[in-house]
Structures are given as C-alpha cells and as structure tokens.
C-alpha atoms as a PDB file:
ATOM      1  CA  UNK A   1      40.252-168.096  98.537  1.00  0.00           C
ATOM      2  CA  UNK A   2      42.233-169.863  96.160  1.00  0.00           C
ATOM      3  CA  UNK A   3      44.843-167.320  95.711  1.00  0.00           C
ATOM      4  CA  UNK A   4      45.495-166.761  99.394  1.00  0.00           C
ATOM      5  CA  UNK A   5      46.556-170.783 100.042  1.00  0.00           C
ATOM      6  CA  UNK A   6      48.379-170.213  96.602  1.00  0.00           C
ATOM      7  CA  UNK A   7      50.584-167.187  97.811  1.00  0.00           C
ATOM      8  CA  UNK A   8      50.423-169.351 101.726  1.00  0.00           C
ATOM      9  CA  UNK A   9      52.035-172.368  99.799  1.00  0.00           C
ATOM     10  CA  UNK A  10      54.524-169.843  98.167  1.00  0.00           C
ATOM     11  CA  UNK A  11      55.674-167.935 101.499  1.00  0.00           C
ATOM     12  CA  UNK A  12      56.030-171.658 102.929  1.00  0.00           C
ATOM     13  CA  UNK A  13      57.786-173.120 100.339  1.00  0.00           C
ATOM     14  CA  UNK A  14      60.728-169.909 100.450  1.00  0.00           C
ATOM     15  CA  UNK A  15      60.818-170.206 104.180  1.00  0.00           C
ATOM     16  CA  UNK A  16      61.612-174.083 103.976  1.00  0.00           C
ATOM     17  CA  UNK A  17      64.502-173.385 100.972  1.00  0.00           C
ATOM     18  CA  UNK A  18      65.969-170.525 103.262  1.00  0.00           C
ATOM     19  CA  UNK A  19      68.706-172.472 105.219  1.00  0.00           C
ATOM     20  CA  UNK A  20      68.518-171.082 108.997  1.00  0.00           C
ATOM     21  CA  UNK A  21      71.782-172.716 111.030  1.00  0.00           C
ATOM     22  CA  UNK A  22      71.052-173.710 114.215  1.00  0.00           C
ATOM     23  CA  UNK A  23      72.944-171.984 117.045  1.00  0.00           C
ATOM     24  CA  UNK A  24      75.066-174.410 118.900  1.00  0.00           C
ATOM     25  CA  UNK A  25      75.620-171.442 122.157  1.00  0.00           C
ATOM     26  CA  UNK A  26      73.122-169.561 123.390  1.00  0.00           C
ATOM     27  CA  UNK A  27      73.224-165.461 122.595  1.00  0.00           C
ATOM     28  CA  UNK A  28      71.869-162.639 124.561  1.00  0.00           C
ATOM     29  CA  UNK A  29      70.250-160.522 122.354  1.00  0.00           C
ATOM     30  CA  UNK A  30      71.542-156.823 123.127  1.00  0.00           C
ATOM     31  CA  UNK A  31      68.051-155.968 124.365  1.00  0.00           C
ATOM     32  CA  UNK A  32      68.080-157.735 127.386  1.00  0.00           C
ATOM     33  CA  UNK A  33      71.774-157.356 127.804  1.00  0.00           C
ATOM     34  CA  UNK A  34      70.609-153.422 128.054  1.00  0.00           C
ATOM     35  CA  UNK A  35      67.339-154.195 130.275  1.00  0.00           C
ATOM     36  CA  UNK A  36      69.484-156.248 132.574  1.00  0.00           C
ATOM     37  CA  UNK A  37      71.938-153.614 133.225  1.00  0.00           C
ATOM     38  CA  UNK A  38      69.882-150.361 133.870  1.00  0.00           C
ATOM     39  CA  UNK A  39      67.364-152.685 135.807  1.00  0.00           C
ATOM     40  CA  UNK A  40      70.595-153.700 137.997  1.00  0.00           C
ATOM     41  CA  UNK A  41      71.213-149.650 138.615  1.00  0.00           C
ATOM     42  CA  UNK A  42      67.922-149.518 139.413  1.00  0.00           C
ATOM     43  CA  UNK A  43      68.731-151.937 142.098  1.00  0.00           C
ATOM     44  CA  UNK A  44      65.863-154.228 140.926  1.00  0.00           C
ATOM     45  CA  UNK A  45      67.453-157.157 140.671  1.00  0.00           C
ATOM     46  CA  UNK A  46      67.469-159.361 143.066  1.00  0.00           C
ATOM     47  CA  UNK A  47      69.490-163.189 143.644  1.00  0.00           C
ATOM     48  CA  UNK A  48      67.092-165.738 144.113  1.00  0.00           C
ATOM     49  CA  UNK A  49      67.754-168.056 147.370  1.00  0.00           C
ATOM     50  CA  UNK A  50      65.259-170.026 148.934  1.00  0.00           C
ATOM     51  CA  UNK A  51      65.938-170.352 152.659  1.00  0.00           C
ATOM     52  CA  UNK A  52      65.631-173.758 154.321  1.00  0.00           C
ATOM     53  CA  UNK A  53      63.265-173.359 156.289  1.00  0.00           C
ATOM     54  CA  UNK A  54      60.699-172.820 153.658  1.00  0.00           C
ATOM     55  CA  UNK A  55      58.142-174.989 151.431  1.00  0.00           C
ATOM     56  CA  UNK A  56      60.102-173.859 148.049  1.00  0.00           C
ATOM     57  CA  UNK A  57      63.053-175.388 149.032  1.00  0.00           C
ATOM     58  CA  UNK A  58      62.168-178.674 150.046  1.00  0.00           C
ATOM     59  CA  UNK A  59      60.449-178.728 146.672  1.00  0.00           C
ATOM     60  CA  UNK A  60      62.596-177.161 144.006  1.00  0.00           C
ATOM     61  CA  UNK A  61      64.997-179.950 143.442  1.00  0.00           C
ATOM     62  CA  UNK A  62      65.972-177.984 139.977  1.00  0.00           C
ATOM     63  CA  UNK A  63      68.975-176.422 142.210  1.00  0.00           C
ATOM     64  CA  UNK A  64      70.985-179.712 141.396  1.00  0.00           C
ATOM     65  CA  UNK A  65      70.813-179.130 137.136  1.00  0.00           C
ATOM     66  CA  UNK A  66      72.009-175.999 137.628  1.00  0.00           C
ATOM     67  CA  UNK A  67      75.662-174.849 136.280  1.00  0.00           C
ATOM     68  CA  UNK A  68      77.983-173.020 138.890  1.00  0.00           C
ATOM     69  CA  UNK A  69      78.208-170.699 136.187  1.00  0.00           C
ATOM     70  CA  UNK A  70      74.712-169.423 136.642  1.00  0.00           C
ATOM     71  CA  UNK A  71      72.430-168.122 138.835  1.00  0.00           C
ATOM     72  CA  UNK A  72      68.901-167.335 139.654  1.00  0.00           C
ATOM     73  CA  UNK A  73      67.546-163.515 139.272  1.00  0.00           C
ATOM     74  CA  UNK A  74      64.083-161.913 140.509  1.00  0.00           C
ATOM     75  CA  UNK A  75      63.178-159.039 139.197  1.00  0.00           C
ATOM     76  CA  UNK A  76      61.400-156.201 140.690  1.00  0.00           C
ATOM     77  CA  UNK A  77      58.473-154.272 138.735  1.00  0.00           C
ATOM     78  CA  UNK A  78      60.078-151.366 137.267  1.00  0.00           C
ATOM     79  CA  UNK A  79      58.335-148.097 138.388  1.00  0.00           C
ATOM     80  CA  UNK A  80      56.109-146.586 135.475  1.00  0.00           C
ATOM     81  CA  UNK A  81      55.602-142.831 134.090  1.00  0.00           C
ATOM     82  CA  UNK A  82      53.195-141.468 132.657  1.00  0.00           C
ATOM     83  CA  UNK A  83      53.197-140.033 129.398  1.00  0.00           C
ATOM     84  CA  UNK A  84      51.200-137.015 129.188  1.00  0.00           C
ATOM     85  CA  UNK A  85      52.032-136.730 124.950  1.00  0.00           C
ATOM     86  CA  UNK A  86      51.259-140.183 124.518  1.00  0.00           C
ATOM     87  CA  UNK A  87      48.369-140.442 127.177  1.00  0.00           C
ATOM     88  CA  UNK A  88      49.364-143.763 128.666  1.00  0.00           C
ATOM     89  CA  UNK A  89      52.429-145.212 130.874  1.00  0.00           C
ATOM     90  CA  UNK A  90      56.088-146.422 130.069  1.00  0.00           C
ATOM     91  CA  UNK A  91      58.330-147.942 131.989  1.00  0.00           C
ATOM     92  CA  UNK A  92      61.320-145.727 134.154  1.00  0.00           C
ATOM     93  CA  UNK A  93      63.711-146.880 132.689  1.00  0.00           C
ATOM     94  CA  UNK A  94      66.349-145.626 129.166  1.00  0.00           C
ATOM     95  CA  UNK A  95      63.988-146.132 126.287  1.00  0.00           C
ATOM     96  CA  UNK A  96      66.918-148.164 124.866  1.00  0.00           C
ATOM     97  CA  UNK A  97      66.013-150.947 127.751  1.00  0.00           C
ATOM     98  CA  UNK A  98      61.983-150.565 127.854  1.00  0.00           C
ATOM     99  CA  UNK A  99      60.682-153.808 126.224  1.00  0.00           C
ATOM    100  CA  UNK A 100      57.114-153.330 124.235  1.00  0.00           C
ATOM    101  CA  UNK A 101      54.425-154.206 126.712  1.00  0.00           C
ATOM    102  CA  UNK A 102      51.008-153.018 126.187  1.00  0.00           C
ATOM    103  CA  UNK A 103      49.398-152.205 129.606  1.00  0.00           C
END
C-alpha cells in the first residue's frame, strides 16, 4: 500500500512540474472537424431554430449570448451496421469520423 501512494505522489508531482499553456482560442480537434463533415453529407445535420410559437422559445433566452458568428446544430442519429467479423454495430459513417461509443 505504501508503494502505490509513493509512485501516486511521484506521477503527481511530474504532472504538476510539466508546464501545460493554456489555450487562449478554442481548437477543433480534427476528429470532429471529420465527424462534422461526413455527418453534413449524410444530411444529418440540422440548424437549430425554435419557432415562436413554441414553449422553447419563450424560454431559451441563451439566443442573446450568442455570437453572429455561430450557430446552433442538431444532429441526427447516424444509421448503424452491423459487423458480422466483429459481432456488434458501428456507426455508417468513414471509420476516420466514427467516434468510440460502446453500445
């Protein structure tokens, strides 16, 4: 027991020396730059506008922070395959754009 918190106080100790810079703009990963855009081909992406007439937009007074630079995206479930090596399901999509879900 004594050796684990010794080697826990060791990993800490390197992880507080290692000097991480904080990002001062946010970065896509490439990932989800890759998901975005075969989902869009898909045509599962969808704009998000709540009409006026409804309960969400008398509520959702978070359309006033938002930049004019940005919008808001639903997403569609992707249509899954299965995989008769693997014996389970994966998503339709380039395996370069699945994300690591276990269903």
């Amino acid at each position: 027991m004594c050796s684990l918190i010794g080697q826990f106080h060791t990993c800490c100790t390197s992880e507080s020396l290692s000097g991480k810079t904080f990002a001062s703009q946010p970065v896509i990963p490439a990932s989800t730059l890759r998901r975005s855009k075969q989902l869009a081909a898909a045509n599962l992406l969808h704009e998000y506008m709540p009409t006026r007439g409804s309960m969400e937009f008398l509520l959702d007074d978070d359309d006033l922070t938002i930049p004019p630079e940005s919008m808001r995206v639903i997403s569609k479930p992707c249509p899954r395959v299965f995989d008769l090596e693997v014996g389970r399901t994966h998503e339709a999509l380039m395996v370069t754009a699945q994300q690591g879900v276990h269903l």
